[in-house]
N, C-alpha and C. Protein backbone atom coordinates (compact mmCIF):
# COMPACT_ATOMS: atom_id res chain seq x y z
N UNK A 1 -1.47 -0.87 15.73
CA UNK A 1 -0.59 -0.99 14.59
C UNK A 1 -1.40 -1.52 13.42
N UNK A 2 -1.02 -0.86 11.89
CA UNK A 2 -1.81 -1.59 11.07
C UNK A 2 -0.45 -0.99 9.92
N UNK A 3 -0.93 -2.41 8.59
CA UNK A 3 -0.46 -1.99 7.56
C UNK A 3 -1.16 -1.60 6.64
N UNK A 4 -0.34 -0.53 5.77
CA UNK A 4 -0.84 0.03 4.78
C UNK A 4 0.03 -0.03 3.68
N UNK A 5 -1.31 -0.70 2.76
CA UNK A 5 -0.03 -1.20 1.15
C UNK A 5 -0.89 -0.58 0.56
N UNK A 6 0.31 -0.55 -0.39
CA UNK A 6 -0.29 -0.07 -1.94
C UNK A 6 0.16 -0.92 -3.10
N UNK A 7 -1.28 -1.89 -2.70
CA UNK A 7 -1.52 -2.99 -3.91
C UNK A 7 -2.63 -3.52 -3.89
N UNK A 8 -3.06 -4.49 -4.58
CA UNK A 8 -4.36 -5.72 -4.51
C UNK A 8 -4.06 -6.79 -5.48
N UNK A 9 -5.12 -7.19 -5.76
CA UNK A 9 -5.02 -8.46 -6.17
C UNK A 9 -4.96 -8.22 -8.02
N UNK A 10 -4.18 -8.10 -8.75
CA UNK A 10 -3.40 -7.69 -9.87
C UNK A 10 -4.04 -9.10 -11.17
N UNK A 11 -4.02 -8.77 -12.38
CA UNK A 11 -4.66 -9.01 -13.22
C UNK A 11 -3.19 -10.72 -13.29
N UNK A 12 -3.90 -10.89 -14.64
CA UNK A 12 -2.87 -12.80 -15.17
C UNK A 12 -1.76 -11.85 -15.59
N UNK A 13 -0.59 -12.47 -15.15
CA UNK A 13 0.74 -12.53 -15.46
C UNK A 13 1.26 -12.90 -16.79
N UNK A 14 -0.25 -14.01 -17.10
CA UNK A 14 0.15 -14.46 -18.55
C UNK A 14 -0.29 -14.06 -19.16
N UNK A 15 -0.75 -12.81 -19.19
CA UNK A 15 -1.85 -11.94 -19.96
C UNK A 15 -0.97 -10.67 -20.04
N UNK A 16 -0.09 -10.44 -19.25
CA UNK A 16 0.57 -9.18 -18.81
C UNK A 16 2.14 -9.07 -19.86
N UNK A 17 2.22 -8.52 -20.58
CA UNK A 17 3.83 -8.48 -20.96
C UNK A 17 4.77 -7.62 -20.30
N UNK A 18 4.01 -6.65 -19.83
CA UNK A 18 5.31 -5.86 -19.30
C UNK A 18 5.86 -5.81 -17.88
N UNK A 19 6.43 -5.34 -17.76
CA UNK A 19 7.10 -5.78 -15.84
C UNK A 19 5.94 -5.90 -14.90
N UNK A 20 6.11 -6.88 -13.87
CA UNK A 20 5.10 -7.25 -13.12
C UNK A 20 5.20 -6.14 -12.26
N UNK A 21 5.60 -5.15 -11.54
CA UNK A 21 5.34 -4.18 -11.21
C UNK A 21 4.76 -2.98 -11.35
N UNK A 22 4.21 -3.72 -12.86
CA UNK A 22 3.91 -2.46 -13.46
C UNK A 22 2.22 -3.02 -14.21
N UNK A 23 2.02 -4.41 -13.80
CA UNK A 23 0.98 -4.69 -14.23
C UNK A 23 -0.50 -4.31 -13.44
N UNK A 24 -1.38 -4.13 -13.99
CA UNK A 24 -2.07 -3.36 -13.78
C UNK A 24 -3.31 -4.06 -12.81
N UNK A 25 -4.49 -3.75 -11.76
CA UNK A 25 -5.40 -4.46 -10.75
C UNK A 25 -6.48 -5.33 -12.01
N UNK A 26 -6.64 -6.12 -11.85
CA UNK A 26 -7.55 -7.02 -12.23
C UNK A 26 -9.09 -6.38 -11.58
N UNK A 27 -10.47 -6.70 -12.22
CA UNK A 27 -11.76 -6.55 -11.61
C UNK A 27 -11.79 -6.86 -9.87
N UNK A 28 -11.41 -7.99 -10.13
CA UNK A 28 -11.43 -8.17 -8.09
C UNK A 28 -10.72 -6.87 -7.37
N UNK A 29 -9.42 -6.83 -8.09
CA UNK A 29 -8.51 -5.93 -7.59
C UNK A 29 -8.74 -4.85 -7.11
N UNK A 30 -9.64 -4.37 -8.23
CA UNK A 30 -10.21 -2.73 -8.13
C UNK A 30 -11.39 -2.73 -7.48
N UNK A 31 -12.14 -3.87 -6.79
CA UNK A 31 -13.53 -4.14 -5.75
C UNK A 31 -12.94 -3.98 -4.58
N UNK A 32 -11.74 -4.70 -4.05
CA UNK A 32 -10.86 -4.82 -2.78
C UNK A 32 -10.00 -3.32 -2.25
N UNK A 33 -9.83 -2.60 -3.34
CA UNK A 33 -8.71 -1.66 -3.04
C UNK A 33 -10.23 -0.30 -2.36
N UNK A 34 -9.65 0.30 -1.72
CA UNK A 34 -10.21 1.39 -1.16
C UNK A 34 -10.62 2.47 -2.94
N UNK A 35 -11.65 3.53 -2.58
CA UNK A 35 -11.57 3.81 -3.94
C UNK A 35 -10.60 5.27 -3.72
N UNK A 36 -10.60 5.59 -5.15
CA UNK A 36 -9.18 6.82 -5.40
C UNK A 36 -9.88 8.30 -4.59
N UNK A 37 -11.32 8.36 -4.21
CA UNK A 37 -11.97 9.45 -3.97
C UNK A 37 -11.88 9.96 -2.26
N UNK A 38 -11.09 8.91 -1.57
CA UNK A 38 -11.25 9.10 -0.33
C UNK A 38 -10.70 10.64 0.25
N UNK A 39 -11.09 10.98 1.61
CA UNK A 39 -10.44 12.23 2.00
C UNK A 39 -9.50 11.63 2.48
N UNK A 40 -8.08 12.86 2.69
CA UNK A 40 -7.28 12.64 4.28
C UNK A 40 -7.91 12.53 5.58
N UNK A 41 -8.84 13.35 5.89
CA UNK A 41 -9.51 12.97 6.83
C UNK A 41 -10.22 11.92 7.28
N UNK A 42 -10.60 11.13 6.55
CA UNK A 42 -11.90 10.36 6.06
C UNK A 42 -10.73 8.95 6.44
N UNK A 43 -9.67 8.82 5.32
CA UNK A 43 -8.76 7.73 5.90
C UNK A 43 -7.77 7.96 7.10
N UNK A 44 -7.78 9.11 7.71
CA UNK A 44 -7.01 9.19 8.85
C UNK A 44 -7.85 8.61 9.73
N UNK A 45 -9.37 9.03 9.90
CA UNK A 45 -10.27 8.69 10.95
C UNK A 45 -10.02 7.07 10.75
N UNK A 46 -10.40 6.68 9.51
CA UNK A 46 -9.80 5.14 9.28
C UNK A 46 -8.64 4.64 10.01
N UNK A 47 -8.08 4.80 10.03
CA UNK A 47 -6.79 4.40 10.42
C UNK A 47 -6.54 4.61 11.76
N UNK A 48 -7.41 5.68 12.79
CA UNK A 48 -7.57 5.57 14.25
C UNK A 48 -8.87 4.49 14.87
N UNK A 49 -9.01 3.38 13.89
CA UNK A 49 -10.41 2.94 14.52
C UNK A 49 -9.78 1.73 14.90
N UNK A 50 -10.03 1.40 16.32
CA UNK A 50 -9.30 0.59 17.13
C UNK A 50 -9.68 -1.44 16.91
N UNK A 51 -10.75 -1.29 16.33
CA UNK A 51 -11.10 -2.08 15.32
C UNK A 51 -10.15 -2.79 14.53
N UNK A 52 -9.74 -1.92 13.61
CA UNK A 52 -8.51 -2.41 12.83
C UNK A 52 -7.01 -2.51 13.20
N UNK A 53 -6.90 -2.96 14.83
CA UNK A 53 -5.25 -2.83 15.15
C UNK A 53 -4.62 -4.44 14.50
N UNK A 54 -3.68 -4.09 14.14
CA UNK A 54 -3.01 -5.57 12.74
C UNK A 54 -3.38 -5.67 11.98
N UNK A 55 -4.82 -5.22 11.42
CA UNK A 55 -4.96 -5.27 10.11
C UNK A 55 -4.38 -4.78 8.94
N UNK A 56 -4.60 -5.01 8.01
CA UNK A 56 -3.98 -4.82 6.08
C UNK A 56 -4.78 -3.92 5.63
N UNK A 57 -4.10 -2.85 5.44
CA UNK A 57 -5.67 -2.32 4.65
C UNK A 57 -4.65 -1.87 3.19
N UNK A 58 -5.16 -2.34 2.14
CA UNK A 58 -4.73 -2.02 0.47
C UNK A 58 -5.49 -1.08 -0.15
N UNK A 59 -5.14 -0.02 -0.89
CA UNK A 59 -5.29 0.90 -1.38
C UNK A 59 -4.34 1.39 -2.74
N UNK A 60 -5.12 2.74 -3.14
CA UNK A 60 -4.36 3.40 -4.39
C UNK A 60 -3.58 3.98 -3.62
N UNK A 61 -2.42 4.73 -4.67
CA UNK A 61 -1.45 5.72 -4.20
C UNK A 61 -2.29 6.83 -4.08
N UNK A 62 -3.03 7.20 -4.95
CA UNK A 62 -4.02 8.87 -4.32
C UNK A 62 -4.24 8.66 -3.00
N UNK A 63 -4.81 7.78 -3.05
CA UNK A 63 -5.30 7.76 -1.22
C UNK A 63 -4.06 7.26 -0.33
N UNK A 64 -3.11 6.96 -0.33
CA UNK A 64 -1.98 7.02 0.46
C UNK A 64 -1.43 8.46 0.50
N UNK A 65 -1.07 8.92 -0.60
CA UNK A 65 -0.77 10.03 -0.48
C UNK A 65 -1.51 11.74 0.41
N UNK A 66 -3.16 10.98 0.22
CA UNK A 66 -4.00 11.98 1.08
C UNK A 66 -3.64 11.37 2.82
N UNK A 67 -3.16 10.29 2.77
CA UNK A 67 -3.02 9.80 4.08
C UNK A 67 -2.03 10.42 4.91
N UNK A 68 -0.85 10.22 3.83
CA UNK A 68 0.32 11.06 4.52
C UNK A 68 0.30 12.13 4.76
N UNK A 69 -0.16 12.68 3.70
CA UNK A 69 -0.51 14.58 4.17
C UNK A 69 -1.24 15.09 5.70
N UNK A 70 -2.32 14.02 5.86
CA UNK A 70 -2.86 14.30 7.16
C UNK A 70 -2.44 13.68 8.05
N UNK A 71 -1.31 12.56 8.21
CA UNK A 71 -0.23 12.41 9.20
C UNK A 71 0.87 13.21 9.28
N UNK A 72 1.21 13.81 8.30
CA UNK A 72 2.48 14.72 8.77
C UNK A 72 1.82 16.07 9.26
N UNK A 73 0.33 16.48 9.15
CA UNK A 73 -0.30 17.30 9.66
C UNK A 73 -0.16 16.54 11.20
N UNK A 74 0.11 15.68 10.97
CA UNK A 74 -0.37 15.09 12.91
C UNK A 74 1.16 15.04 13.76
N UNK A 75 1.98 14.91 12.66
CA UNK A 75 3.57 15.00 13.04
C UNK A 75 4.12 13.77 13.22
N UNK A 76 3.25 12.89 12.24
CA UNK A 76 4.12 11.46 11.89
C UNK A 76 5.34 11.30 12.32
N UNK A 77 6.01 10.77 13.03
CA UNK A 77 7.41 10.23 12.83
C UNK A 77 7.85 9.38 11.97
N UNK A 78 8.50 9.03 10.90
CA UNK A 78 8.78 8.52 10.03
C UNK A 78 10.24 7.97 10.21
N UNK A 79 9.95 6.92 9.21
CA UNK A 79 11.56 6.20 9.32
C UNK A 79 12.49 6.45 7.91
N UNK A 80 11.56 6.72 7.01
CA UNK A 80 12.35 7.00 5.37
C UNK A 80 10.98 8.38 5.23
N UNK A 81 11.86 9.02 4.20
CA UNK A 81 11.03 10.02 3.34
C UNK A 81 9.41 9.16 3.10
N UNK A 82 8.49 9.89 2.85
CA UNK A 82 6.84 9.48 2.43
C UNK A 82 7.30 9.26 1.46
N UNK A 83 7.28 7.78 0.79
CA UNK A 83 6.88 7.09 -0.53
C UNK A 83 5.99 6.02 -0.75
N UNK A 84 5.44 5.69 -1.83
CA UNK A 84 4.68 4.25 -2.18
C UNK A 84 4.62 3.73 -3.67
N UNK A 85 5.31 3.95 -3.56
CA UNK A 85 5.61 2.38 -4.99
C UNK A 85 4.88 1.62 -4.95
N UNK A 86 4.41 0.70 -6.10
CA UNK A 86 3.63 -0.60 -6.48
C UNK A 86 4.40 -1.48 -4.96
N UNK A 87 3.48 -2.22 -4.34
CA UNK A 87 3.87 -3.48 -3.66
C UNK A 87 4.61 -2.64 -2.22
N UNK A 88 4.73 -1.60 -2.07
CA UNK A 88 5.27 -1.00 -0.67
C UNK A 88 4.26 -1.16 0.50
N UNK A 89 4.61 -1.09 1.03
CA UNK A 89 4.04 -1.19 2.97
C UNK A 89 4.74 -0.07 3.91
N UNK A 90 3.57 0.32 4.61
CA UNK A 90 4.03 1.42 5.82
C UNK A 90 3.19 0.62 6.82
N UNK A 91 3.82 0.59 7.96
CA UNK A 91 3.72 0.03 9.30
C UNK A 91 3.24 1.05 10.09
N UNK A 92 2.28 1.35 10.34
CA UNK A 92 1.64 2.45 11.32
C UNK A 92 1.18 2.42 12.72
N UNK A 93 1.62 2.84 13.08
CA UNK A 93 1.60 2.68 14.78
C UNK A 93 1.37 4.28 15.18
N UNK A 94 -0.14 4.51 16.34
CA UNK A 94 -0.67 5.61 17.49
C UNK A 94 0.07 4.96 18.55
N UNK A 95 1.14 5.94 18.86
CA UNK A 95 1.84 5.77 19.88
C UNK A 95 0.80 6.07 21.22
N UNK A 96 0.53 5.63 21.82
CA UNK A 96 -0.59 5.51 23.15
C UNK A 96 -1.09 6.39 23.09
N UNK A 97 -1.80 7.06 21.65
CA UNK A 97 -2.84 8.03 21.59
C UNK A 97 -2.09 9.41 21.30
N UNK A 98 -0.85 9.53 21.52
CA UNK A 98 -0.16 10.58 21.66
C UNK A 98 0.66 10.57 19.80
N UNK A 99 0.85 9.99 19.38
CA UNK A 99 1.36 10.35 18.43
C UNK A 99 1.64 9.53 16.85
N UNK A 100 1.83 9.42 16.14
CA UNK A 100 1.95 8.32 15.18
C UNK A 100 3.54 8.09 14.84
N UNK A 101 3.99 6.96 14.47
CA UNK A 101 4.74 6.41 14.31
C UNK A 101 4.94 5.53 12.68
N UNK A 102 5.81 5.67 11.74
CA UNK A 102 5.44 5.04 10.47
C UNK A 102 6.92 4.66 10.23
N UNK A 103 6.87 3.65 9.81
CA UNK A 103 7.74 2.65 9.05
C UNK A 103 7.95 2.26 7.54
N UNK A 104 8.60 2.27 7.11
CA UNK A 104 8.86 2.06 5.36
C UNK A 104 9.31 0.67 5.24
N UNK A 105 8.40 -0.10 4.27
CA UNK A 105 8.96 -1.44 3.92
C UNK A 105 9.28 -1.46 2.65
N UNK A 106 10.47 -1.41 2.03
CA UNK A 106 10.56 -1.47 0.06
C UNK A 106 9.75 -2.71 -0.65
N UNK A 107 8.91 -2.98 -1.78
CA UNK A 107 7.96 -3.59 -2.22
C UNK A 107 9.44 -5.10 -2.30
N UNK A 108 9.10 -6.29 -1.64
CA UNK A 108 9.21 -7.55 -2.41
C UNK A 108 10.38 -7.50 -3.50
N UNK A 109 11.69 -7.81 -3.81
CA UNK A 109 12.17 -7.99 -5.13
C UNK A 109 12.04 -9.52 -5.37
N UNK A 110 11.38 -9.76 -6.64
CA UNK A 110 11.11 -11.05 -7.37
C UNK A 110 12.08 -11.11 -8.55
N UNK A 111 12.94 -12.55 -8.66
CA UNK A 111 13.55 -12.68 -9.84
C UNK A 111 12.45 -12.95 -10.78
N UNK A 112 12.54 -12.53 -12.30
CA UNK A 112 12.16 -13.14 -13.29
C UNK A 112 12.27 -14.50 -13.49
N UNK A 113 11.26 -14.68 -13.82
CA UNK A 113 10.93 -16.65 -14.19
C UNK A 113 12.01 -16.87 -15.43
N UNK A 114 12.62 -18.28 -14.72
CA UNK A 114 13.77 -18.28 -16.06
C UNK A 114 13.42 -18.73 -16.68
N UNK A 115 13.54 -18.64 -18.15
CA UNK A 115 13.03 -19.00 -19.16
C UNK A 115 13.54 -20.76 -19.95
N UNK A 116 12.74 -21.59 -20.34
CA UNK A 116 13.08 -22.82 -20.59
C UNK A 116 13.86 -22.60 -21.82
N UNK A 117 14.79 -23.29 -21.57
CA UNK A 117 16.32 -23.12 -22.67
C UNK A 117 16.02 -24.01 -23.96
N UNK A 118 14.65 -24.80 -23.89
CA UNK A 118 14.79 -25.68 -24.79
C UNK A 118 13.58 -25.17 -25.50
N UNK A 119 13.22 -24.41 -26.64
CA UNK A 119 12.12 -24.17 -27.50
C UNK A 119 11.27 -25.56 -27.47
N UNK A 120 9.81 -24.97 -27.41
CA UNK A 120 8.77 -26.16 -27.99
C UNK A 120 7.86 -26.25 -28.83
């Protein structure tokens, strides 16, 4: 079993004005994330290496999306339609070699920071 998100480590908040979902990877961010060039193949083989069972692995949506393509080539079972939104997770499980198994987690909802009522 391993997860697969689509996120990293995201730039200052206080630097950011527009929705935090929508703010964009910071330098670290974009060192940590897998890069956008990968194959389906290339991250499927990834994703069978027994190495990584529980691990996190974070990435772009290009490369999720090449992921899924070569799991539903494999006949994924799925629990929701293939999506990935900012901050989503799929739960991936090789059913005893025989088959894959995927799970949909919806990204985190965060309230907005309330704002101090008293100007300074």
């Amino acid at each position: 079993m391993l997860y697969l998100v689509r996120h990293a480590h995201a730039g200052s908040k206080a630097k950011w004005a527009g929705p935090d979902l929508a703010r964009p990877l910071s330098a670290q961010g974009r060192r940590e994330a897998l890069g956008v060039d990968g194959t389906g193949p290339g991250v499927l083989e990834l994703l069978t290496d027994p190495a990584l069972d529980r691990a996190v692995l974070c990435t772009h949506g290009e490369v999720i999306g090449k992921a899924f393509d070569e799991l539903q080539l494999a006949g994924i079972e799925l629990s929701d339609p293939p999506r990935w939104p900012k901050g989503s997770t799929w739960i991936l499980q090789l059913d005893g070699g025989q088959g894959w198994k995927g799970t949909y987690l919806e990204p985190l909802a965060t309230e907005p920071a309330e704002q101090d009522p008293l100007p300074r």
